[in-house]
Structures are given as structure tokens and as C-alpha cells.
Protein backbone atom coordinates (compact mmCIF):
# COMPACT_ATOMS: atom_id res chain seq x y z
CA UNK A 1 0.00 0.00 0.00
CA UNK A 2 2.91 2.38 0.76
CA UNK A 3 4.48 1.88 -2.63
CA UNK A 4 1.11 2.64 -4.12
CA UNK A 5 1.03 6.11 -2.12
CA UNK A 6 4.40 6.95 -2.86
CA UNK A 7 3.67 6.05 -6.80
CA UNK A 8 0.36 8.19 -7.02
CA UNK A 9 2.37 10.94 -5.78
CA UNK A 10 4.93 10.82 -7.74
CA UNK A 11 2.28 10.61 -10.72
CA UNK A 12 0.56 14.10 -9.61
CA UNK A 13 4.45 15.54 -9.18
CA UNK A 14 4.57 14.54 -12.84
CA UNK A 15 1.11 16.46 -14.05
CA UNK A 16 2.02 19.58 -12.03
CA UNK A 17 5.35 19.89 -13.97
CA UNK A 18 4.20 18.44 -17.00
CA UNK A 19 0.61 20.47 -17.57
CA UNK A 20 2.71 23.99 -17.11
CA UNK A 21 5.39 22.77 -19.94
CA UNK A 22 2.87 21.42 -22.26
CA UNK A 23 1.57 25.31 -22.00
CA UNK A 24 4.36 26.79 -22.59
CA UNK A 25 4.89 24.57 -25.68
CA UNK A 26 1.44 25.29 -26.81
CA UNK A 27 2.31 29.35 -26.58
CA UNK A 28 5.77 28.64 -28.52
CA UNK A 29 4.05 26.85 -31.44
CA UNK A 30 4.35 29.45 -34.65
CA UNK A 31 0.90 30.30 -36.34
CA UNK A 32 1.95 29.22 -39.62
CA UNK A 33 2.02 25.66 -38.00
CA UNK A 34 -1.60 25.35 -39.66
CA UNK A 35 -0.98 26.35 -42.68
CA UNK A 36 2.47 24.20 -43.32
CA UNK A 37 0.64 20.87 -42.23
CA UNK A 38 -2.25 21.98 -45.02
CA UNK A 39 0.77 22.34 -47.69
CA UNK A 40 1.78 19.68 -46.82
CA UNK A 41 -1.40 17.20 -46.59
CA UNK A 42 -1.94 19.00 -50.02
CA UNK A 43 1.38 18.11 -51.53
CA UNK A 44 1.33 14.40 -50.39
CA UNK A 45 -2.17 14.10 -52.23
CA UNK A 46 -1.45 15.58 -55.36
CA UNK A 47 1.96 13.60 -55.29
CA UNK A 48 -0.48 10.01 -55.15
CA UNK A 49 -2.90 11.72 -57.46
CA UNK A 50 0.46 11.65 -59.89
CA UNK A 51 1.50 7.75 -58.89
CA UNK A 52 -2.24 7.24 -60.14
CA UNK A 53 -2.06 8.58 -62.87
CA UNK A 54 1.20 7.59 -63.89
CA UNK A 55 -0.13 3.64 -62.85
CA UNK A 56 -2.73 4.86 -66.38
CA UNK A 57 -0.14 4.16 -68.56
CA UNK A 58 0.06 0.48 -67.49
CA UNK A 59 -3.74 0.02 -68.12
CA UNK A 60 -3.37 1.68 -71.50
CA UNK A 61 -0.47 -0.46 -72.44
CA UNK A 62 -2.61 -3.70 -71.18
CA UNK A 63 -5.99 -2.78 -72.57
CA UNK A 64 -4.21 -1.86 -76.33
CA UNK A 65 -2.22 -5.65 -76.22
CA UNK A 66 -5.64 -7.53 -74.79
CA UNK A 67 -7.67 -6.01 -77.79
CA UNK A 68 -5.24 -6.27 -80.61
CA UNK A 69 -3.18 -9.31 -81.68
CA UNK A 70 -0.94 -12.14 -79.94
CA UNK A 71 2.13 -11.32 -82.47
CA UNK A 72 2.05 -7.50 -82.02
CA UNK A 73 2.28 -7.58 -78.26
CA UNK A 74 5.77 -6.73 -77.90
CA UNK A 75 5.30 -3.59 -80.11
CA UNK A 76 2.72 -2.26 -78.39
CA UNK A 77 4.68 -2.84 -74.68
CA UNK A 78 7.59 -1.07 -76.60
CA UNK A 79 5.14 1.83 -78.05
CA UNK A 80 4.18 2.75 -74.73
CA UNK A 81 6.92 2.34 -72.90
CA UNK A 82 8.52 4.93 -74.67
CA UNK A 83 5.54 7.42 -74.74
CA UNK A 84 6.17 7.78 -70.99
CA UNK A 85 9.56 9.08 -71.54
CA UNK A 86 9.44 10.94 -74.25
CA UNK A 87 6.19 12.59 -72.55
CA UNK A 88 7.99 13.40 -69.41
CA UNK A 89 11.43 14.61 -71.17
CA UNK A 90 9.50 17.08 -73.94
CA UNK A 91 7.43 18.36 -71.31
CA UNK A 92 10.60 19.18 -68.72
CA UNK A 93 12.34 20.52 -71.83
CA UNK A 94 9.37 22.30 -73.59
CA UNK A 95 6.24 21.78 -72.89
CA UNK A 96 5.50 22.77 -68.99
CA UNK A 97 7.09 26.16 -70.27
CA UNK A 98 4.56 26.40 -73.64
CA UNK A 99 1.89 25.25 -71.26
CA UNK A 100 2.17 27.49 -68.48
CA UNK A 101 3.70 30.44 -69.48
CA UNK A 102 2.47 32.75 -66.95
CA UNK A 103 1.64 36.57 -67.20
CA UNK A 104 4.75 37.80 -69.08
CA UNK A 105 5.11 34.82 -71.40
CA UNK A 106 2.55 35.20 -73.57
CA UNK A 107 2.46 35.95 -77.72
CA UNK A 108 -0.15 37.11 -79.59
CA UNK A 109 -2.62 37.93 -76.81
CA UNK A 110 -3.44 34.56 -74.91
CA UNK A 111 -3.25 32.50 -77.77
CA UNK A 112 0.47 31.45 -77.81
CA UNK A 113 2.28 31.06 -74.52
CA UNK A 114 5.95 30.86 -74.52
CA UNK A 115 7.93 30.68 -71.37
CA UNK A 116 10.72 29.89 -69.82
CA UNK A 117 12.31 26.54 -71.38
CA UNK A 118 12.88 24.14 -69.22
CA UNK A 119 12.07 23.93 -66.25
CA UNK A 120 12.72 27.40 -63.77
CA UNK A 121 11.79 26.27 -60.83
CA UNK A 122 10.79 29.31 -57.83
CA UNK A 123 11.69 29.69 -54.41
CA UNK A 124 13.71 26.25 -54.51
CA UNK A 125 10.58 24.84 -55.58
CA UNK A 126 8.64 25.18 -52.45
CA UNK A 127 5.85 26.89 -54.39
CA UNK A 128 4.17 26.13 -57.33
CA UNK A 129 3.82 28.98 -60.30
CA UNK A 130 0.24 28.48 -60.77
CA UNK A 131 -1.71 26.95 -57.29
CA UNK A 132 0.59 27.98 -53.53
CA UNK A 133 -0.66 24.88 -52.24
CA UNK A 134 1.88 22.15 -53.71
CA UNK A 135 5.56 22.75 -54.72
CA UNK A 136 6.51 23.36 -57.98
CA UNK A 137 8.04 19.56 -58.60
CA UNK A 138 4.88 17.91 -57.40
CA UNK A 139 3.05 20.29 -60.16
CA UNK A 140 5.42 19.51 -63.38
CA UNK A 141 5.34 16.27 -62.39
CA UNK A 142 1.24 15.58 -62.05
CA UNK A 143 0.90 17.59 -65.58
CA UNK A 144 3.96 15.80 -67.01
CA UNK A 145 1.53 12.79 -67.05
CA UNK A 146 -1.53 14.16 -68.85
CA UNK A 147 0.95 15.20 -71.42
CA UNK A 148 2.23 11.45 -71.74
CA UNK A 149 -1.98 10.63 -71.95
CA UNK A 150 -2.69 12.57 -74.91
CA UNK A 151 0.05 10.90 -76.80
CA UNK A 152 -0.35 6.85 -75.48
CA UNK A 153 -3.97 7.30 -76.79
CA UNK A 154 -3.10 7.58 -79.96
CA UNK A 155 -0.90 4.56 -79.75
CA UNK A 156 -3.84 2.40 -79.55
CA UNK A 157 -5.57 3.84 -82.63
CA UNK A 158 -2.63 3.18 -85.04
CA UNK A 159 -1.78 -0.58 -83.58
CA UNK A 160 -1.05 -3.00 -85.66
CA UNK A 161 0.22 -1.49 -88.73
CA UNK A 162 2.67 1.48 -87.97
CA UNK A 163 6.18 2.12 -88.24
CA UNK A 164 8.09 2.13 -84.64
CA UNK A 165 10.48 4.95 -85.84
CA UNK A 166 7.85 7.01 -87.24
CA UNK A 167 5.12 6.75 -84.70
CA UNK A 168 7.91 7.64 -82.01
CA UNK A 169 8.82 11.19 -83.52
CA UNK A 170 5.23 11.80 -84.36
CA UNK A 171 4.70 11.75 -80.32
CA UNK A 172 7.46 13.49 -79.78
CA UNK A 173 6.26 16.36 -81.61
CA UNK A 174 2.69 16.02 -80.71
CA UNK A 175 3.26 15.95 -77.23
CA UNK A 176 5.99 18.57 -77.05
CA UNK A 177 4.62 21.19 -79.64
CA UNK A 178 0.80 21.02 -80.03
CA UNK A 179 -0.48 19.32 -76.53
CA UNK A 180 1.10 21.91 -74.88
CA UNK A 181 0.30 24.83 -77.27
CA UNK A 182 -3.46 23.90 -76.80
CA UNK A 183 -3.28 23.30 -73.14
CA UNK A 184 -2.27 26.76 -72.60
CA UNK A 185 -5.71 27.92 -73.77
CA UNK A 186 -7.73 27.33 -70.41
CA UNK A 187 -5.08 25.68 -68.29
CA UNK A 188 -2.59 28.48 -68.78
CA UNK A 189 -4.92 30.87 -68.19
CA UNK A 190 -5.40 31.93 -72.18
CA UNK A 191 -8.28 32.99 -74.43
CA UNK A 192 -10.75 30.10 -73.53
CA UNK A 193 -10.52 30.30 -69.94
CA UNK A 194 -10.77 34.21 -70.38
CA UNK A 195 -14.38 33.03 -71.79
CA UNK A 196 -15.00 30.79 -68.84
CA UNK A 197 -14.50 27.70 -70.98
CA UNK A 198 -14.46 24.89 -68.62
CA UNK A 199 -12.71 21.47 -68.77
CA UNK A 200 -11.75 20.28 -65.48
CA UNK A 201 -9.24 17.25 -65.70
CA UNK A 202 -9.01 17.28 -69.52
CA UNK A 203 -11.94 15.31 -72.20
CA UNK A 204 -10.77 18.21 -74.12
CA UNK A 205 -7.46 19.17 -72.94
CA UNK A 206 -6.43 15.67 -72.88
CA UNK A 207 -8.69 12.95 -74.61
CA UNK A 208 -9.92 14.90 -77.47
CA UNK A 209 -6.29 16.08 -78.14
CA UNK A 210 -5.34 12.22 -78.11
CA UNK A 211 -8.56 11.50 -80.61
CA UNK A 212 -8.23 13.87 -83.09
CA UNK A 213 -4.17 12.70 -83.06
CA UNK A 214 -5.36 9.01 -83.59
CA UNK A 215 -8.10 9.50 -85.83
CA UNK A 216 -5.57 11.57 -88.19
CA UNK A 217 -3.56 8.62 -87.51
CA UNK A 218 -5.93 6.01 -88.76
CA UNK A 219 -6.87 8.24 -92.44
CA UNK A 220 -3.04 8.39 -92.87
CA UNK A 221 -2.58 5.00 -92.39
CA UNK A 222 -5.48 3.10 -93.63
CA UNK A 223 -7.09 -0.21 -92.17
CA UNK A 224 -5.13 -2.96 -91.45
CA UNK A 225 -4.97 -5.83 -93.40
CA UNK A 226 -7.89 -8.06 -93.97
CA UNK A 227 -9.90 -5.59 -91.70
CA UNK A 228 -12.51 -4.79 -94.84
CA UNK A 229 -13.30 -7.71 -97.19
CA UNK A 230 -15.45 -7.39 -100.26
CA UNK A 231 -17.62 -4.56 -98.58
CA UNK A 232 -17.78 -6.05 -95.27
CA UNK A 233 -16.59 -5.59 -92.02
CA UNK A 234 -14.67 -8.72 -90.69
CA UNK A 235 -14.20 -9.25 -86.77
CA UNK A 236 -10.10 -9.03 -86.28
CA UNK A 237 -10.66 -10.10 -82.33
CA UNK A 238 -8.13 -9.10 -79.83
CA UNK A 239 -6.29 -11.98 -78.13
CA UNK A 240 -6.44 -11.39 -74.40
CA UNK A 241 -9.44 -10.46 -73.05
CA UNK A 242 -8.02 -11.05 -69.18
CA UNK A 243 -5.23 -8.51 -70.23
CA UNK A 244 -8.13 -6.01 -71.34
CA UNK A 245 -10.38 -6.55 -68.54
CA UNK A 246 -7.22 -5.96 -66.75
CA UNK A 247 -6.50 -2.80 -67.91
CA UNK A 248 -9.09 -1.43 -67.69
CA UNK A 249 -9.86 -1.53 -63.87
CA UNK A 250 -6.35 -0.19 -63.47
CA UNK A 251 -7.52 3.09 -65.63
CA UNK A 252 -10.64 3.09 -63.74
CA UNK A 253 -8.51 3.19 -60.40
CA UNK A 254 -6.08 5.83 -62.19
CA UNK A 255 -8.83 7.85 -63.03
CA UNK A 256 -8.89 8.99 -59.12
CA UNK A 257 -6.03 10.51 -59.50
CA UNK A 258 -6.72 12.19 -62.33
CA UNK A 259 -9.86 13.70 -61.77
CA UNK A 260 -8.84 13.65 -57.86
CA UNK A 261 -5.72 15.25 -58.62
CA UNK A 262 -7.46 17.97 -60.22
CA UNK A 263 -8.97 19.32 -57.66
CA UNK A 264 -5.40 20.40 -57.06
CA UNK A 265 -5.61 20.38 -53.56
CA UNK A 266 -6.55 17.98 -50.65
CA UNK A 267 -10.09 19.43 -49.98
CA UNK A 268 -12.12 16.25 -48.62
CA UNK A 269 -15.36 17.80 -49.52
CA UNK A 270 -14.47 18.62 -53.24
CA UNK A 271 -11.82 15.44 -53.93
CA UNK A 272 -14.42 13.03 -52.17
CA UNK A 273 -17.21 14.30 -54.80
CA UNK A 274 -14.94 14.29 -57.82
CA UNK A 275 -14.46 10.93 -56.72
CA UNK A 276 -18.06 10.31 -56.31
CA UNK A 277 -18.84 11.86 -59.86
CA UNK A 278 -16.09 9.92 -61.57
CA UNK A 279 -16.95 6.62 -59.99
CA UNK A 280 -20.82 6.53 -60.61
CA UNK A 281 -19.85 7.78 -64.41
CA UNK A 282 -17.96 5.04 -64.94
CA UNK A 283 -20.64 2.44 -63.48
CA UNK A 284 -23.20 3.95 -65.51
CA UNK A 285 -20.82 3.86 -68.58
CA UNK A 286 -20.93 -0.21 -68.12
CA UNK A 287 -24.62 -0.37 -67.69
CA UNK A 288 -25.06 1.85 -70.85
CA UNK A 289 -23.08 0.27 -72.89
CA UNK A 290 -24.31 -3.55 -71.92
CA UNK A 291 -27.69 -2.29 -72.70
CA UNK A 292 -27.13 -0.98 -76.36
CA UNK A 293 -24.58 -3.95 -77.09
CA UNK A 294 -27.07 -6.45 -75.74
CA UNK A 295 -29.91 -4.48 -78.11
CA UNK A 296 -28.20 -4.19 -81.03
CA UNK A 297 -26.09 -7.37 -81.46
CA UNK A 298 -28.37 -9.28 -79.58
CA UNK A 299 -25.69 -10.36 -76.99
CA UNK A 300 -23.30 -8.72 -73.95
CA UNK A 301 -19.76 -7.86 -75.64
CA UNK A 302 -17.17 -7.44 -72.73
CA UNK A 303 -15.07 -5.57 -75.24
CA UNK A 304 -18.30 -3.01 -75.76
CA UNK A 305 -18.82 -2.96 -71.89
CA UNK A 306 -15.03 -2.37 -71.10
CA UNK A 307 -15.20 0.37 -73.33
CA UNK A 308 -18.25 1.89 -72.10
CA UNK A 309 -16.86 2.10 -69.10
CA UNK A 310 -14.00 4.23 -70.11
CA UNK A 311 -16.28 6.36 -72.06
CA UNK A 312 -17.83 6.67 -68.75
CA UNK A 313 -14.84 8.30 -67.17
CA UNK A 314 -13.37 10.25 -70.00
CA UNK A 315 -17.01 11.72 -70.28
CA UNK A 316 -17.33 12.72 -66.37
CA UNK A 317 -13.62 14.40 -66.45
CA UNK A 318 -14.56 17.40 -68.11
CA UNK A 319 -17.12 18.12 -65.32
CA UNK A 320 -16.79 15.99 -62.57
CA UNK A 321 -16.50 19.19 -60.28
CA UNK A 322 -19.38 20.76 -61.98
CA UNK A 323 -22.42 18.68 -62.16
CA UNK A 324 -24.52 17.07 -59.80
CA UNK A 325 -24.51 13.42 -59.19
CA UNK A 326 -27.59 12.54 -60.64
CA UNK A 327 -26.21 14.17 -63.74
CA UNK A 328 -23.40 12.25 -63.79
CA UNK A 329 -24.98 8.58 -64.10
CA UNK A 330 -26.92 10.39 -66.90
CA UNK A 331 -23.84 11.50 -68.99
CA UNK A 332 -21.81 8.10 -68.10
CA UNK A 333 -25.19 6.33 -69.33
CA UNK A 334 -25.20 8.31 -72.84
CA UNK A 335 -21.30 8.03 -73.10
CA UNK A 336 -21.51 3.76 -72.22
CA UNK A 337 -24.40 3.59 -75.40
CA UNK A 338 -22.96 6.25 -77.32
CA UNK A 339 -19.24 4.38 -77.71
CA UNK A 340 -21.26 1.16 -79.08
CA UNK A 341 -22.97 2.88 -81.67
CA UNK A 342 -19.73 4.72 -82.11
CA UNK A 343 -17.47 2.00 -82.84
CA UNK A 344 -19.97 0.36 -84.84
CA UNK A 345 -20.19 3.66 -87.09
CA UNK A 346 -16.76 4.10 -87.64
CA UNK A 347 -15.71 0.56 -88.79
CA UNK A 348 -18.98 1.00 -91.33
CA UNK A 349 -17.13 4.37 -92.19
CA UNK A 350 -13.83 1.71 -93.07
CA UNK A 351 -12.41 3.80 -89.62
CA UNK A 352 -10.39 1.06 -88.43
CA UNK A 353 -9.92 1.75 -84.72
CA UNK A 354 -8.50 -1.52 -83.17
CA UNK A 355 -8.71 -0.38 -79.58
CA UNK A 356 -11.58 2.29 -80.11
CA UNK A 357 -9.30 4.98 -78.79
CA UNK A 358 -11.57 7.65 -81.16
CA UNK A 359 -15.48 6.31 -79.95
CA UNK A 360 -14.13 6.45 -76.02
CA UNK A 361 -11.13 9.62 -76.26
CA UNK A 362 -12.87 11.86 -78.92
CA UNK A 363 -16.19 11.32 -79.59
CA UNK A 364 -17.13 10.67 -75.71
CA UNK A 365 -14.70 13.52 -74.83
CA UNK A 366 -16.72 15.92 -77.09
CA UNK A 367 -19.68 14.82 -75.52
CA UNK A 368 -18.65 15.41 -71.91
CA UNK A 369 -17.35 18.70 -72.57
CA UNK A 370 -20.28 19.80 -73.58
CA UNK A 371 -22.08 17.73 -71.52
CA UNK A 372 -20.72 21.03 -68.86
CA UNK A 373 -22.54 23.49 -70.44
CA UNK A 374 -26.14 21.23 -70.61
CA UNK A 375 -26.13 20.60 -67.14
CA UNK A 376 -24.28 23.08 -65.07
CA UNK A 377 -25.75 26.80 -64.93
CA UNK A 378 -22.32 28.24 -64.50
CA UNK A 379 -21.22 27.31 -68.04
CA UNK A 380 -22.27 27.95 -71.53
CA UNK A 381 -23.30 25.76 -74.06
CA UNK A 382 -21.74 27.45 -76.59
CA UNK A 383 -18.75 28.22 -75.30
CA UNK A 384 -18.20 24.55 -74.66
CA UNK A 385 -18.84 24.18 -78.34
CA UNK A 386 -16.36 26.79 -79.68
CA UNK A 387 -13.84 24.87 -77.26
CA UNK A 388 -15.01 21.86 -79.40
CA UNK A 389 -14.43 23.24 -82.57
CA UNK A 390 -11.38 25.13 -81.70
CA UNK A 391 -9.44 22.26 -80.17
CA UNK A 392 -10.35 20.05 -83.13
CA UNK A 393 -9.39 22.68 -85.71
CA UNK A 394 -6.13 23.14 -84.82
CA UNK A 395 -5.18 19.46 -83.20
CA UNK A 396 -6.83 17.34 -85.98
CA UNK A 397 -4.90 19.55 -89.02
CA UNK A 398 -1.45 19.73 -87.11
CA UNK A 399 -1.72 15.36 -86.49
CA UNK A 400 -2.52 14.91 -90.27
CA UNK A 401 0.60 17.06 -90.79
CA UNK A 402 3.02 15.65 -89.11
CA UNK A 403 1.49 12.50 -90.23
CA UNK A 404 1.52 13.43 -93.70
CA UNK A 405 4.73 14.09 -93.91
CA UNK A 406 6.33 11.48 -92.32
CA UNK A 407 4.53 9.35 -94.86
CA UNK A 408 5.91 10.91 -97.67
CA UNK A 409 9.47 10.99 -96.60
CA UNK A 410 10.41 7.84 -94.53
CA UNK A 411 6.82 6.25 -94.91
CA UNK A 412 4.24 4.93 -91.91
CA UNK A 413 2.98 1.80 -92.55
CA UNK A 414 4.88 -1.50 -92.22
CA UNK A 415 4.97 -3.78 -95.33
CA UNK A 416 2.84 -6.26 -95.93
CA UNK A 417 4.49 -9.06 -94.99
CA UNK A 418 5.78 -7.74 -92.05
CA UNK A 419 2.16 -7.07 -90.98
CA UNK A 420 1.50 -10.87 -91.98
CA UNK A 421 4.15 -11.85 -89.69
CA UNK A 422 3.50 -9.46 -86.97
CA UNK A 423 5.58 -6.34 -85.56
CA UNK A 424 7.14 -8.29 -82.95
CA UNK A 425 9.14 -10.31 -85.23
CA UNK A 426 9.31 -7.63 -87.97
CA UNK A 427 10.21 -4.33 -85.81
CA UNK A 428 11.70 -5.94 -82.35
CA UNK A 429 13.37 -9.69 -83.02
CA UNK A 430 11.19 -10.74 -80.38
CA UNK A 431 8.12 -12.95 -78.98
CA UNK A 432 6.35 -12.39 -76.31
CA UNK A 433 4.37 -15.48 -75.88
CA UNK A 434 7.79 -17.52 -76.99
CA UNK A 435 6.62 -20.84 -79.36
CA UNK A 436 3.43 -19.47 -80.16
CA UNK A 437 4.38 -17.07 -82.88
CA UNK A 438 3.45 -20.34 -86.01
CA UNK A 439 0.04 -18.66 -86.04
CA UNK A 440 1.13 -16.03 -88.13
CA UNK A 441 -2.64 -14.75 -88.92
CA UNK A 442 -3.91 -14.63 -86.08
């Protein structure tokens, strides 16, 4: 009992120095204690709102080799493997500069912004040029990634049949020059955000960009072999459909981060709704697209729901911060039925699309851009059309262009027979399902 005492006391001896000294340490805490634990909590989101997206590219690369052919598989791997890096490099060297160019950096109005190349970083990169709430790293970084989007969609689009060498330096260009150059329009603060043009994690800025590249892409090339037949369509079925389904949950879990991230901050009340907005989208994507795919070819295609559900997401991102959540399920369910009809369209139209990287990045992107201006009061219609019309005017000429050209001096397409025999034999030396590489057509 005595040792009891004599430990109770020495308890309250402890409080009665202790309870003074935690005071004093409460006074000596700086105010700005606050405000550096926000900057920081806001950094360390938008940092994983970049692994997330950068995790994207690995769902693109699956979903393109699960919906094309066994003997291209290592080309495609290859194809957007290298997007990444050249996406990241261009946009450190040229692109975050063109992009963002801030006030002083601008030529001809706010139509052309030309800053600093390279990258300039402020204040030892504690603050970011354009938002004070992340560093300056964490922002070239997150945007660094859309730019490597715009270019891996088009990837997809031209499978099967294109030149390595010559698809590599028409991403470089695309994503250093005119990704960039069209960004700065409403991200950079230029003439379209002036007119309170709205496009909040990029169907625009990002998708559309990709989809006019790929569908310029596709009319340069022309369909792949045995694609059209007398007239008629014929099936060319991709060879993975694991690998797809795959893929496509890990864009669907990248997506967070992308429309997440764009929130640009750590705000629970307006990430968790993005995230709300996004997700329910992309649910109501699936459900769209089973329905019309189970109407009009009389049977469920995973391929057609997988897509839909993509369409889903890249239809939400434009205004996942903008439109209520009942109007969200209703622009996921247009964009899910929408891409079916889509992709059936274009291959009538001898569009051959192998991933449908046009239907789900352009058409759908189109859509939920102006999908903004139907159902959110603060935007206008028609300035979300003359967005439209301005992104695709300039993006879908400057693609063909490059495209063009590169066709008439070192030439696109892969011969024939090395489209017979597949890329990964014909462009790398290489299997990658080793032995199985005798079926030659398939």
C-alpha cells in the first residue's frame, strides 16, 4: 500500500510539472504551423494523385495488347513504354514552359504562350507557379503525365500497322509542340478560360487532343490488313481479353487521380465528390453500354462494356466538379451507349480503330465537354462548343501534318508481310508469348 502512495504521488508531481510545460509549448508553437501541415497534406495528395495517374499508362499499355493481336504484343509494350519518356522529357524541356507560361510569357494575346524553357523552378521549388498549395516539382510532375496521356492514346488507334520509328517522332512532336500549345488555352490561363471555358481534368485538354491525333492517324494510315473484305466488315478479335479486362480496372482506379488530382488540392469535400462523380460515371458507362450492345447485337460484348466504361470516365472528367450526381450517371449512361454505336459507325465508315481509342477519347470527350454546359448553370453551351471546334481545328490539321509528312518521306505503314508476320518479329526480333508465334494470322 505504501508503494502505491508513494507512486500516485509521484504521478501528480509529474502532471504539475508536466501540464505547465505542455503550456508553454502550446504558446511557442508558430501560427503558420496550420498552414504548413495543409501544404503539406496538399502536396502528399497531389503527389499520389500523380502515382495514379502515372499507374494509367500500365492500363493503356494492357488494354491496347488484350484487344489487338498475340504477335504485335511486344510492339505495343515497346510503343508505350517509350511514350512515358518521351512525354515526361519534352514536357521538362518544352512543354511545362509552352503550357504554363504565366503573365509575361505570352504571344499574340493569350493565344500562344511561350515561357521559360525548361524547367525554372521558384523559391527552390517550395511553391508552385500556378496553385501555392503544392511545390513546384509535385506540379510539373502531375501535368507531365496528362501530357504522356494525350500521346499513349493515340498509340492504340494506329496498332497493328505502324512504323516504330515514325510513330515515335510523331509523339514526340505532338506531345511537345501542339499538346502543350493547346493546353495553354484554359489551363494556362489563355483565351478560352478568359471566356469561362471549362474542362476540369481534360476530355478536351487531354482525350480529345489524343482522338483527333489518332483519328488523323488512322486516315493516314489506312485499315489494317484483312480488316474490310469485299464490302464487309470482318471481326479481327483481340487476343487477351483477361489482359483487357485488366486494364481497364487499373484506368478506372487511375482515373482517381486524375480527376482527384485535379482538384489540385486535398479538400475532402471537393476530392471526395470528384471521386463520387467519376466513380458513378464510370458504373453507368458499363450499364449503358451492356444495354445498347445487348440491343443491337443481340448479346453482352465485354469488349463493348469495357469500353463503355471508359467512355464513362473520359465523359465525367470534363465536369466531374461541376455537375450534380444525378447528372453524372446520366452522362456516363449516354457516353456507355454512345461508344457502341460509335465503334460500330466508324468501322462501317472503313475507320479502323483496333482499340476504339476515337469512340471512347474523342467522340465521348466531345460529348462530356459539352455535356458542362447542358447541365451546369455556371457554363455555356456554346462556349463549350467553340472549345469543341477550336481544339479540333487546330489538333486534328497539325496530327494529319506531321502524319503526312512522315509518310511521304520515310513512310508509316509497315509492309505487308511484315504485318503478316507481326511487328514483334518484324520491328523488335522478339516474342512475347515464346513458341506461339506459327500462327502467323492470327
Amino acid at each position: 500500500m505504501h508503494q502505491i502512495k508513494k507512486f500516485a504521488m509521484l504521478l501528480l508531481a509529474l502532471c504539475a510539472i508536466g501540464l505547465p510545460m505542455a503550456a508553454m509549448a502550446e504558446e511557442a508553437v508558430p501560427e503558420t504551423t496550420a498552414a504548413d501541415a495543409m501544404f503539406t497534406v496538399n502536396n502528399t495528395w497531389m503527389m499520389v494523385a500523380t502515382f495514379l495517374v502515372f499507374i494509367m499508362h500500365l492500363g493503356f499499355a494492357t488494354v491496347e495488347t488484350g484487344l489487338t493481336r498475340a504477335k504485335n504484343t511486344v510492339n505495343i509494350l515497346f510503343k508505350n513504354t517509350m511514350i512515358v519518356a518521351i512525354g515526361l522529357l519534352t514536357y521538362a524541356l518544352i512543354g511545362f514552359a509552352l503550357m504554363y507560361p504565366g503573365d509575361t510569357g505570352w504571344i499574340l494575346g493569350k493565344f500562344l504562350g511561350c515561357g521559360t524553357l525548361g524547367l525554372s523552378c521558384p523559391e527552390g521549388g517550395l511553391t508552385s507557379a500556378y496553385n501555392p498549395g503544392y511545390t513546384y516539382w509535385t506540379d510539373f510532375l502531375f501535368q507531365g503525365m496528362f501530357a504522356a496521356t494525350a500521346a499513349t492514346i493515340v498509340s492504340g488507334a494506329v496498332a497493328e500497322r505502324v512504323k516504330l520509328g515514325p510513330f515515335l517522332i510523331f509523339s514526340t512532336l505532338y506531345v511537345a509542340l501542339v499538346y502543350p500549345f493547346v493546353g495553354s488555352w484554359v489551363w494556362g490561363g489563355g483565351w478560352l478560360a478568359e471566356k469561362n471555358f471549362h474542362d476540369f481534368a481534360g476530355s478536351t485538354l487531354v482525350h480529345s487532343v489524343g482522338g483527333w491525333g489518332a483519328l488523323a492517324g488512322i486516315i493516314a494510315l489506312g485499315p489494317r490488313l484483312g480488316k474490310y473484305v469485299n464490302g464487309k466488315v470482318k471481326a479481327i478479335m483481340g487476343h487477351n481479353m483477361p489482359l483487357l479486362t485488366i486494364g481497364v480496372f487499373l484506368l478506372w482506379l487511375g482515373w482517381f487521380g486524375f480527376n482527384g488530382g485535379s482538384v489540385l488540392s486535398a479538400d475532402p469535400g471537393a476530392v471526395s465528390f470528384v471521386l463520387v462523380t467519376t466513380s458513378l460515371a464510370a458504373a453507368a458507362g458499363i450499364v449503358g453500354s451492356m444495354a445498347a450492345s445487348w440491343i443491337i447485337q443481340k448479346e453482352p460484348d465485354l469488349t463493348m462494356v469495357l469500353n463503355g466504361c471508359l467512355a464513362g470516365l473520359v465523359g465525367i472528367t470534363a465536369g466531374a466538379d461541376a455537375v450534380s450526381v444525378t447528372a453524372s450517371i446520366i452522362i456516363g449512361l449516354v457516353c456507355g451507349a454512345v461508344a457502341v454505336v460509335s465503334v460500330m459507325t466508324l468501322d462501317r465508315l472503313k475507320i479502323d480503330d483496333p482499340v476504339g481509342a476515337t469512340t471512347v477519347h474523342l467522340v465521348c470527350g466531345i460529348l462530356g465537354t459539352l455535356f458542362v454546359g447542358v447541365f451546369s448553370p455556371d457554363y455555356s453551351l456554346g462556349v463549350q462548343a467553340l472549345g469543341v471546334l477550336a481544339y479540333g481545328a487546330v489538333c486534328f490539321p497539325a496530327a494529319l501534318l506531321i502524319f503526312f509528312i512522315l509518310k511521304v518521306t520515310v513512310g508509316i505503314r509497315v509492309s505487308k508481310e511484315e504485318e503478316l508476320k507481326g511487328l514483334d518479329l518484324g520491328e523488335h526480333g522478339m516474342e512475347a508469348y515464346h513458341g506461339f508465334q506459327f500462327f502467323t494470322n492470327v
